[in-house]
N, C-alpha and C. Protein backbone atom coordinates (compact mmCIF):
# COMPACT_ATOMS: atom_id res chain seq x y z
N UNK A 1 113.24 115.63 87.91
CA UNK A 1 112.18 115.71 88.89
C UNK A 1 111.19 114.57 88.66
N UNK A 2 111.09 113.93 89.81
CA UNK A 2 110.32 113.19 89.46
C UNK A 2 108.28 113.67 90.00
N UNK A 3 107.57 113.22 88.86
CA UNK A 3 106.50 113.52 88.76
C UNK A 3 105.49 112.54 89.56
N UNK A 4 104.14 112.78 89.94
CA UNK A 4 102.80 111.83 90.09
C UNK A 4 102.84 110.73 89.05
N UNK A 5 103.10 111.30 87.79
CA UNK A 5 102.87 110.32 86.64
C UNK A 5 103.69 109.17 86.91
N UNK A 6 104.92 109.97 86.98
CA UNK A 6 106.27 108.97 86.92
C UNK A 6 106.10 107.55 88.26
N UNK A 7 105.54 108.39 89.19
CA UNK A 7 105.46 107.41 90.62
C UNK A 7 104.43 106.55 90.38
N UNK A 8 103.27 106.99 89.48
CA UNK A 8 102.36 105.96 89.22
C UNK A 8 103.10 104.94 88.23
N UNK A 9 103.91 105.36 87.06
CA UNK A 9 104.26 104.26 86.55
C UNK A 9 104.92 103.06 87.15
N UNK A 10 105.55 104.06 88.28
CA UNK A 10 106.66 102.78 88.90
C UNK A 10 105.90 102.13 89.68
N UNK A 11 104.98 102.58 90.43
CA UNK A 11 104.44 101.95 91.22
C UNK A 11 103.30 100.62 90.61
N UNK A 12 103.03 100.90 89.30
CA UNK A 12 102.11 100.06 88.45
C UNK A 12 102.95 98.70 88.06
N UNK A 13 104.89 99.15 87.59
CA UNK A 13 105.74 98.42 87.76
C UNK A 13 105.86 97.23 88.88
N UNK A 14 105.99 97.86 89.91
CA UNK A 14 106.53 97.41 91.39
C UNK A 14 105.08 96.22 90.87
N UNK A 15 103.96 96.54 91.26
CA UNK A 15 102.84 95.54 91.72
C UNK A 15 103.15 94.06 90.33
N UNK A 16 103.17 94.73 88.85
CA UNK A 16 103.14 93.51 88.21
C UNK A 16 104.37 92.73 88.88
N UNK A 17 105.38 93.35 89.38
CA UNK A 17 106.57 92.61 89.80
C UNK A 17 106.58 92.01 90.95
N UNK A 18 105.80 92.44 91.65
CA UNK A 18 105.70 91.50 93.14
C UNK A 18 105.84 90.54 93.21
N UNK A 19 105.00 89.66 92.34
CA UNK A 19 105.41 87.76 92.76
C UNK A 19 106.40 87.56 91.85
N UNK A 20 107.01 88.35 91.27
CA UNK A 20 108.24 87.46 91.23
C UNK A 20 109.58 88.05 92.29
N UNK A 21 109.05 89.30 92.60
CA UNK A 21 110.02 89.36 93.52
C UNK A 21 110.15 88.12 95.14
N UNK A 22 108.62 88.32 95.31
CA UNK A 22 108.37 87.16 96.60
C UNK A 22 109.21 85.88 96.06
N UNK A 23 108.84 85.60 95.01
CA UNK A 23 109.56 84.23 94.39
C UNK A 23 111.08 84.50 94.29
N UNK A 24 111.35 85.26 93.91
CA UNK A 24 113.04 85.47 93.97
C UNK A 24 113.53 85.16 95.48
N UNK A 25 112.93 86.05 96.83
CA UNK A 25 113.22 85.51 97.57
C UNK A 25 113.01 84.51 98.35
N UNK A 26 111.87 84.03 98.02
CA UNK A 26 111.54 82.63 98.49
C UNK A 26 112.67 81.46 97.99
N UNK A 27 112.94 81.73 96.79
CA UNK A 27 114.22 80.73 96.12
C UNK A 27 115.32 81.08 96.98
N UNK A 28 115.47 82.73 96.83
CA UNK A 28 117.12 83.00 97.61
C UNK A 28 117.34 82.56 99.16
N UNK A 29 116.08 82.29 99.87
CA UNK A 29 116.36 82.10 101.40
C UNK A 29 116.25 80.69 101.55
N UNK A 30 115.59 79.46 100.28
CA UNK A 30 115.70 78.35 100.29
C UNK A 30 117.44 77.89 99.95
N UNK A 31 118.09 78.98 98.79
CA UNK A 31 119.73 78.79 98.64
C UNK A 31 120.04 78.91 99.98
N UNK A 32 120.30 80.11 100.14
CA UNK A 32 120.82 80.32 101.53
C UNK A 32 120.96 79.48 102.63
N UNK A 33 119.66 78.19 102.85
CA UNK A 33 119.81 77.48 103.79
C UNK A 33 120.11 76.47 103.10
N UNK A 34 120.20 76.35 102.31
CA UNK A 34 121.07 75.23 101.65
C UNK A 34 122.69 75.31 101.38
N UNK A 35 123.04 76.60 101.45
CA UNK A 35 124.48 76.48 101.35
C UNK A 35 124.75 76.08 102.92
N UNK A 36 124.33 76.74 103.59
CA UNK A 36 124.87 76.37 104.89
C UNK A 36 124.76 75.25 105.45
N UNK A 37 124.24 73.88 104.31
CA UNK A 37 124.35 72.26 104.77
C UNK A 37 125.79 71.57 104.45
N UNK A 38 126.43 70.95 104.85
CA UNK A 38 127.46 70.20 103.98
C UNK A 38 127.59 69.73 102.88
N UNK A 39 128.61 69.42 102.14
CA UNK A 39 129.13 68.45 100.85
C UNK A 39 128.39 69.40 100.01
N UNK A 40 127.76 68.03 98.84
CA UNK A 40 127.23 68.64 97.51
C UNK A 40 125.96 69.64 97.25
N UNK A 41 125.14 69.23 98.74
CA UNK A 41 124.22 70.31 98.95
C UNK A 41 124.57 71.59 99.14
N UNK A 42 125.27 72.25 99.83
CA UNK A 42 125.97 73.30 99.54
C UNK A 42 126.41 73.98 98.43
N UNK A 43 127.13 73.85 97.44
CA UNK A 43 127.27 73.45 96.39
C UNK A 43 125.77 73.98 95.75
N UNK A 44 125.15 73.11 95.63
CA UNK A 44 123.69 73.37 95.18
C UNK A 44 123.13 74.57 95.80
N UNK A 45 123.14 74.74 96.79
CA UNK A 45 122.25 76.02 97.36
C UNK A 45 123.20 77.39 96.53
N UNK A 46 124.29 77.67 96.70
CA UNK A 46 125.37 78.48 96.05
C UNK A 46 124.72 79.08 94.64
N UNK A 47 124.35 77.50 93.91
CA UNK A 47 124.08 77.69 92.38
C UNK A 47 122.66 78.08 92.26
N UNK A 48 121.97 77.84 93.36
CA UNK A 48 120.24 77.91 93.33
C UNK A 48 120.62 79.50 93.41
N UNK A 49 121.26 80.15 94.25
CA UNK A 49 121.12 81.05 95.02
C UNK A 49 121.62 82.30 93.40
N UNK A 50 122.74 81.97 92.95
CA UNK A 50 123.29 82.85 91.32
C UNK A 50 121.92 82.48 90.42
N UNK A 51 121.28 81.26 90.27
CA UNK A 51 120.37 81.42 89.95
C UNK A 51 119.04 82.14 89.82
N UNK A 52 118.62 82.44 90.99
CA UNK A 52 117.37 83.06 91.08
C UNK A 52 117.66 84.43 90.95
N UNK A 53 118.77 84.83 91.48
CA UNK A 53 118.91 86.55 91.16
C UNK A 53 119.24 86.46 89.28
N UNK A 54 119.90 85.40 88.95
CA UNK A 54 120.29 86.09 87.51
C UNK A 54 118.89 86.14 86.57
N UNK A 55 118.08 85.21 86.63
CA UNK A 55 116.90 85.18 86.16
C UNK A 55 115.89 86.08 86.79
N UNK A 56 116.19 86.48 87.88
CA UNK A 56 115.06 87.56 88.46
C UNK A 56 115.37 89.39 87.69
N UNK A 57 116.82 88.98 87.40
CA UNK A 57 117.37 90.18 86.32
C UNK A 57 117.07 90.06 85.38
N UNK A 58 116.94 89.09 84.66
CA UNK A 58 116.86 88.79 83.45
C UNK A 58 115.30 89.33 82.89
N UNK A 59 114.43 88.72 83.86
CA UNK A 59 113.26 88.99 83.63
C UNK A 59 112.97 90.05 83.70
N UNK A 60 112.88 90.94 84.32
CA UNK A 60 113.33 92.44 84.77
C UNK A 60 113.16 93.22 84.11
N UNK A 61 114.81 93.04 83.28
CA UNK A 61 115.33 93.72 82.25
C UNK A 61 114.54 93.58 81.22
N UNK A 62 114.23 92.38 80.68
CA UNK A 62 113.32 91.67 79.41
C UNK A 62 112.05 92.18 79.70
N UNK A 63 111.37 91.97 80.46
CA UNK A 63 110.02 92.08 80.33
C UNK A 63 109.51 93.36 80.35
N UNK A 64 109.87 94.12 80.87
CA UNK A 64 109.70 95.90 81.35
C UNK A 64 110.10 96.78 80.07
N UNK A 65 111.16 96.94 79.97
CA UNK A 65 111.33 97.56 78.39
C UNK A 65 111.18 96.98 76.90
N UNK A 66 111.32 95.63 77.03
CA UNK A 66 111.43 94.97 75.50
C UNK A 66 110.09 94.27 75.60
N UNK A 67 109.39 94.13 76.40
CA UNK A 67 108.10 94.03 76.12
C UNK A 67 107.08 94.77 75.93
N UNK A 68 107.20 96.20 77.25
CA UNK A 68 106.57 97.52 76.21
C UNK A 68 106.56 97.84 75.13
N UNK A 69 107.88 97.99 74.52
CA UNK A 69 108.14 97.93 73.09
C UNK A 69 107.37 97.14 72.11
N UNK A 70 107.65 95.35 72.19
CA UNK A 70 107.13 95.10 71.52
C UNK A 70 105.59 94.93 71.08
N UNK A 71 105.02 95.35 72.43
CA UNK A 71 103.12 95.42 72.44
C UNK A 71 102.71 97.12 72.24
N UNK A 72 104.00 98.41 71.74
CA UNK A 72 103.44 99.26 71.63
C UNK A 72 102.64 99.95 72.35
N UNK A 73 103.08 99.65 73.65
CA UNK A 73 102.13 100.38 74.67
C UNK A 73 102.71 101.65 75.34
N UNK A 74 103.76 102.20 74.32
CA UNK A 74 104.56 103.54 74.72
C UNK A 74 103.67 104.88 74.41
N UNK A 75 102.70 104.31 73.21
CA UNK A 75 101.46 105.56 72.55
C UNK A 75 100.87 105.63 74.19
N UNK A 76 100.14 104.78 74.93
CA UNK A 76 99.31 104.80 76.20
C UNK A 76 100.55 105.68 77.06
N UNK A 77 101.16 105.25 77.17
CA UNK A 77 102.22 106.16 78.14
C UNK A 77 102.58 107.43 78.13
N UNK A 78 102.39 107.56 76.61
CA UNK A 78 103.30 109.52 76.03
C UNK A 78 101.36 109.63 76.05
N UNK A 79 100.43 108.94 76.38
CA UNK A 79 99.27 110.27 76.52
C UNK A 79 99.07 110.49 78.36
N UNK A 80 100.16 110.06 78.81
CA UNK A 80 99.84 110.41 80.18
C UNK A 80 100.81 112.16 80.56
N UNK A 81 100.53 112.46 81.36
CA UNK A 81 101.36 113.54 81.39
C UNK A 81 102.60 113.50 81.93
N UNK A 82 103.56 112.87 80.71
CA UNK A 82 104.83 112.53 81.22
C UNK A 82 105.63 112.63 79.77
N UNK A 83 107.03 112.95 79.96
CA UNK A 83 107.70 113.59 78.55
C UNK A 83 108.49 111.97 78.28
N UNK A 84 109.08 111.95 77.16
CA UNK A 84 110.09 110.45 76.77
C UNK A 84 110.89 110.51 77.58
N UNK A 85 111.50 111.27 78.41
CA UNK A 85 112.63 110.79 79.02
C UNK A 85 112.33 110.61 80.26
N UNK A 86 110.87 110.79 80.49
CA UNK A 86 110.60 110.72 82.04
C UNK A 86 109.94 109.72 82.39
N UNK A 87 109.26 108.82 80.85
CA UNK A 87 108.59 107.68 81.09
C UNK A 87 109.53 106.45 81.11
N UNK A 88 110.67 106.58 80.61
CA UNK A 88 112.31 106.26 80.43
C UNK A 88 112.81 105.58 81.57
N UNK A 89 112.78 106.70 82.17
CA UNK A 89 113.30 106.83 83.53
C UNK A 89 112.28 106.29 84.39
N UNK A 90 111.29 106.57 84.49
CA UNK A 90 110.46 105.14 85.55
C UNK A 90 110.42 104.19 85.11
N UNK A 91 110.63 103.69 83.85
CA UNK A 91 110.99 102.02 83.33
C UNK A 91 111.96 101.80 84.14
N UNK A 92 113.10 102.63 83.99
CA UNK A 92 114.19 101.94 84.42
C UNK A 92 114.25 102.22 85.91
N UNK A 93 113.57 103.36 86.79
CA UNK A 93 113.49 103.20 88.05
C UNK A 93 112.89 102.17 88.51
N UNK A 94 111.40 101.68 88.00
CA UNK A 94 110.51 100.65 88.55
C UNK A 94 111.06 99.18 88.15
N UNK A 95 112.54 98.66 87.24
CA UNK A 95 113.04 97.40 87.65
C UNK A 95 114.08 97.53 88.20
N UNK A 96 114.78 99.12 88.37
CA UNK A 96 115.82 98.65 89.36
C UNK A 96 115.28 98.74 90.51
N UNK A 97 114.56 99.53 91.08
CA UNK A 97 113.74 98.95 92.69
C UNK A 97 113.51 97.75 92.70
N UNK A 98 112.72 96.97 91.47
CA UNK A 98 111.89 96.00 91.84
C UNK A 98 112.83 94.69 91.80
N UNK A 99 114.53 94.91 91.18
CA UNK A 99 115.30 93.85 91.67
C UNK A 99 115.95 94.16 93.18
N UNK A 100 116.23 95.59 93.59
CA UNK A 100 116.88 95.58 94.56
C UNK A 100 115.91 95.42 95.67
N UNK A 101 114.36 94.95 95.18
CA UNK A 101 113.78 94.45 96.38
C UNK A 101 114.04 93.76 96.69
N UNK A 102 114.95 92.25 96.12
CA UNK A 102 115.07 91.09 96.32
C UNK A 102 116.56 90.89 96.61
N UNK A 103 117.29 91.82 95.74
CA UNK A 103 118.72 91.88 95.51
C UNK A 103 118.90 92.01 97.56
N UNK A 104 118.69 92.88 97.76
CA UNK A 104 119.26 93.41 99.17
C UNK A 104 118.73 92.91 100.57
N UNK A 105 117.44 92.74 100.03
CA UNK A 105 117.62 91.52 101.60
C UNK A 105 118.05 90.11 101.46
N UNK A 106 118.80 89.69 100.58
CA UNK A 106 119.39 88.35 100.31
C UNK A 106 120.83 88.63 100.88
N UNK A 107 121.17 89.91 100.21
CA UNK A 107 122.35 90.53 100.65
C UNK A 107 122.31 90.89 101.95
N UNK A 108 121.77 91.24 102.40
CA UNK A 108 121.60 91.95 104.34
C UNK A 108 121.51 90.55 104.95
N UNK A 109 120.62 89.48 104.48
CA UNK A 109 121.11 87.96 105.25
C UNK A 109 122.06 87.76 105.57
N UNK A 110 122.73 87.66 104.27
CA UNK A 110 124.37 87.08 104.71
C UNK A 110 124.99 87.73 105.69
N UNK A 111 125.62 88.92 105.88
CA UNK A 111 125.95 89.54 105.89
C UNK A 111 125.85 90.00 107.42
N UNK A 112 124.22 89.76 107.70
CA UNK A 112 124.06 90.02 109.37
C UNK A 112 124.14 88.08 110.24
N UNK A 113 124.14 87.21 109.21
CA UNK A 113 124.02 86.08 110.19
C UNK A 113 125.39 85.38 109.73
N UNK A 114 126.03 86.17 108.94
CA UNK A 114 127.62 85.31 108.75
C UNK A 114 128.46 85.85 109.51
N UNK A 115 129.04 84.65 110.17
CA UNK A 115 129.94 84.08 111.83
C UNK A 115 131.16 84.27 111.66
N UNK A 116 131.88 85.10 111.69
CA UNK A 116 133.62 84.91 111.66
C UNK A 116 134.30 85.36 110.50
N UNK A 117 135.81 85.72 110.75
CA UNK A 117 136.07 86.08 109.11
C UNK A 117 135.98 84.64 107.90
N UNK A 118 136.23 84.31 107.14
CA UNK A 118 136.53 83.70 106.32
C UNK A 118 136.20 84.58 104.46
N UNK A 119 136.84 83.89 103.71
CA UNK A 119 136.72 84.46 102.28
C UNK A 119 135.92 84.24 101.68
N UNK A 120 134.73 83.66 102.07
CA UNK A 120 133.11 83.31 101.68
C UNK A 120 132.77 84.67 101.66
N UNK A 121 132.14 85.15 102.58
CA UNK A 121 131.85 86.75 102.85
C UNK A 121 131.90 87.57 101.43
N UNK A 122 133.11 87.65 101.69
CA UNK A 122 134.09 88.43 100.04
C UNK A 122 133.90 87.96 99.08
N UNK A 123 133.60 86.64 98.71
CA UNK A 123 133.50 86.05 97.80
C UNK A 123 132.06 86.64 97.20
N UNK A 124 130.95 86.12 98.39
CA UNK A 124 129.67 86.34 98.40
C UNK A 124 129.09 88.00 98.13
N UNK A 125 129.96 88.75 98.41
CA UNK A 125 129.66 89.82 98.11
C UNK A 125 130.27 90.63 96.88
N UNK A 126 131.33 90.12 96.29
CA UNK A 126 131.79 90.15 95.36
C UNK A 126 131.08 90.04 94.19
N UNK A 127 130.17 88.48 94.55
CA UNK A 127 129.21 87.86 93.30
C UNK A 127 128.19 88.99 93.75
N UNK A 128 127.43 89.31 94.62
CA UNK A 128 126.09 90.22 94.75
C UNK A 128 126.42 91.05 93.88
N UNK A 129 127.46 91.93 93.62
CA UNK A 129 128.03 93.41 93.32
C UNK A 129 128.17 92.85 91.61
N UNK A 130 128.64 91.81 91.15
CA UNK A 130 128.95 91.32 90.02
C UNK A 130 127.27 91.32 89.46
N UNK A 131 126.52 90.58 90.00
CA UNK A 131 125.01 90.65 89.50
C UNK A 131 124.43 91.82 89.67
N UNK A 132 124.30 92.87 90.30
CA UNK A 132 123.84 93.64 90.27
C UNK A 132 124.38 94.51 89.36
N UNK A 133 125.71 94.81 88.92
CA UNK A 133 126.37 94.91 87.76
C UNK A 133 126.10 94.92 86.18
N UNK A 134 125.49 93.10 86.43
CA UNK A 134 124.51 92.47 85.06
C UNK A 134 123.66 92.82 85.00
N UNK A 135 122.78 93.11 86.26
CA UNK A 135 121.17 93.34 85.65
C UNK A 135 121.49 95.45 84.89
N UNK A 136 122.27 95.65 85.90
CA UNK A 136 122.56 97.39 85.22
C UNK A 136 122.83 97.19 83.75
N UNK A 137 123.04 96.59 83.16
CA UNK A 137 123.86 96.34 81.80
C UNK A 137 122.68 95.81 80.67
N UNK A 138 122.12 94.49 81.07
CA UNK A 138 121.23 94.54 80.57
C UNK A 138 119.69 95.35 80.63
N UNK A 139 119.64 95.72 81.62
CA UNK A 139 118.49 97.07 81.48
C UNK A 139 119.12 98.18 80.84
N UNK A 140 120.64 98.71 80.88
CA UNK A 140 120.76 99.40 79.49
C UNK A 140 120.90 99.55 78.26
N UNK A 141 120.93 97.57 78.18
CA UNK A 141 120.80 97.31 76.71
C UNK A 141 119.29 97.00 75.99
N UNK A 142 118.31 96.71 77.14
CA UNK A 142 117.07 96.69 76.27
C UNK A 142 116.26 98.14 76.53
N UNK A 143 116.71 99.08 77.82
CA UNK A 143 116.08 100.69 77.18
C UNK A 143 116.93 101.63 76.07
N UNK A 144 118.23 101.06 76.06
CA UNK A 144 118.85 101.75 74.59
C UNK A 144 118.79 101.37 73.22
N UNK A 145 118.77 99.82 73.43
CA UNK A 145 119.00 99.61 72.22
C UNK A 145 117.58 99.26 71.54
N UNK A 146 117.64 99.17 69.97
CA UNK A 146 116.01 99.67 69.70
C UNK A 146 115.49 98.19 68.86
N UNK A 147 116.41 97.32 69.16
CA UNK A 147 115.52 95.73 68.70
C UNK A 147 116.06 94.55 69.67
N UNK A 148 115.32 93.63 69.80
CA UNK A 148 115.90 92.37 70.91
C UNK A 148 117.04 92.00 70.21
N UNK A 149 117.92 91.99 69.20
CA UNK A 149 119.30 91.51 69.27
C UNK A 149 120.33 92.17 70.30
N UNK A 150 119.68 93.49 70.41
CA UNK A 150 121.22 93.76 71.50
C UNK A 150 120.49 93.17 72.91
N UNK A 151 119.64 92.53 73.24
CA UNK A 151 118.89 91.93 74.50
C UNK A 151 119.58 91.15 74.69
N UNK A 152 119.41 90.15 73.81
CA UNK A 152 119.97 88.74 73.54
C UNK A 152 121.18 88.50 73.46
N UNK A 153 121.85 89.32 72.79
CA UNK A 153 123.19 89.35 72.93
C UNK A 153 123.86 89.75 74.30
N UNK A 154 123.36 90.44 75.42
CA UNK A 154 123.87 90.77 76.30
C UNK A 154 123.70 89.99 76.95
N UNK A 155 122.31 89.09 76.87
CA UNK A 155 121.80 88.30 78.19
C UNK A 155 122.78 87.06 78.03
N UNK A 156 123.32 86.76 76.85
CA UNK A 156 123.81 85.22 76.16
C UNK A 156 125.97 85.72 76.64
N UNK A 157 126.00 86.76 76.43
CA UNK A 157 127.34 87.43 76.68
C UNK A 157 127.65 87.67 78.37
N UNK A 158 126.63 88.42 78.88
CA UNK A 158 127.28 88.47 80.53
C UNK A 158 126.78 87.12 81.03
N UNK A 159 126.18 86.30 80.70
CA UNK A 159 125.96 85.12 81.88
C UNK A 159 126.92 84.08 81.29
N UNK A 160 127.60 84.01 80.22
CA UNK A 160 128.76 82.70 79.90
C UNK A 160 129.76 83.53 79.71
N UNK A 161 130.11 84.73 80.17
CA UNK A 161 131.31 85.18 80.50
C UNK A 161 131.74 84.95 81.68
């Protein structure tokens, strides 16, 4: 069940996260019109575009749980009226909203202004589903695991895999 407390946390979440969500999509709709130019620019927009979502995960994941942690600001949290597993759980509700703010209208672009069949599409949605994948993985490796090596190790493991 989710609580007042819990919605305030996420919602305290959501706001520090705003500009980078605006920035995520401000980058993703600058890819976007860049893939759709010819040659090497294309190309480039593609990589801008894996870019800004993997780092908009990255940050996400990193900054929300492994930075609470490391500034100890979980004592302020367990005196609100909310139990460990419920303050838990709006960590991890308030960055997965606050990527799929960005995640899904990048995704709904494509998707409503792409023309015809071709294996781009599939491709393109393939990679969305693949990143959204990563950021799930590493947000369960920095709210489970209890020091930044398993962070680091995940963030250094799913992006050069």
């Amino acid at each position: 069940m989710i609580t007042r407390a819990m919605v305030a946390l996420i919602r305290k979440d959501l706001y520090l996260y705003r500009w980078l969500i605006v920035g995520t999509l401000v980058g993703g709709m600058l890819a976007l019109w860049l893939s759709d130019l010819d040659g090497n620019v294309s190309l480039a927009g593609h990589i801008l575009l894996v870019t800004a979502i993997v780092v908009h995960g990255v940050i996400l994941a990193v900054h929300g749980p492994l930075s609470e942690r490391q500034a100890q600001s979980y004592s302020f949290v367990l005196s609100l009226p909310v139990s460990i597993g419920q303050a838990a759980a709006a960590r991890v509700l308030g960055s997965l909203t606050g990527f799929l703010l960005a995640w899904a209208p990048l995704l709904l672009v494509v998707l409503t202004l792409h023309d015809g069949p071709s294996g781009e599409l599939a491709w393109f949605v393939g990679l969305m589903v693949f990143l959204l994948a990563n950021f799930g993985l590493l947000l369960a490796l920095t709210v489970l695991g209890r020091n930044e090596l398993w962070s680091v190790t995940g963030i250094v493991v799913s992006n050069t895999a």
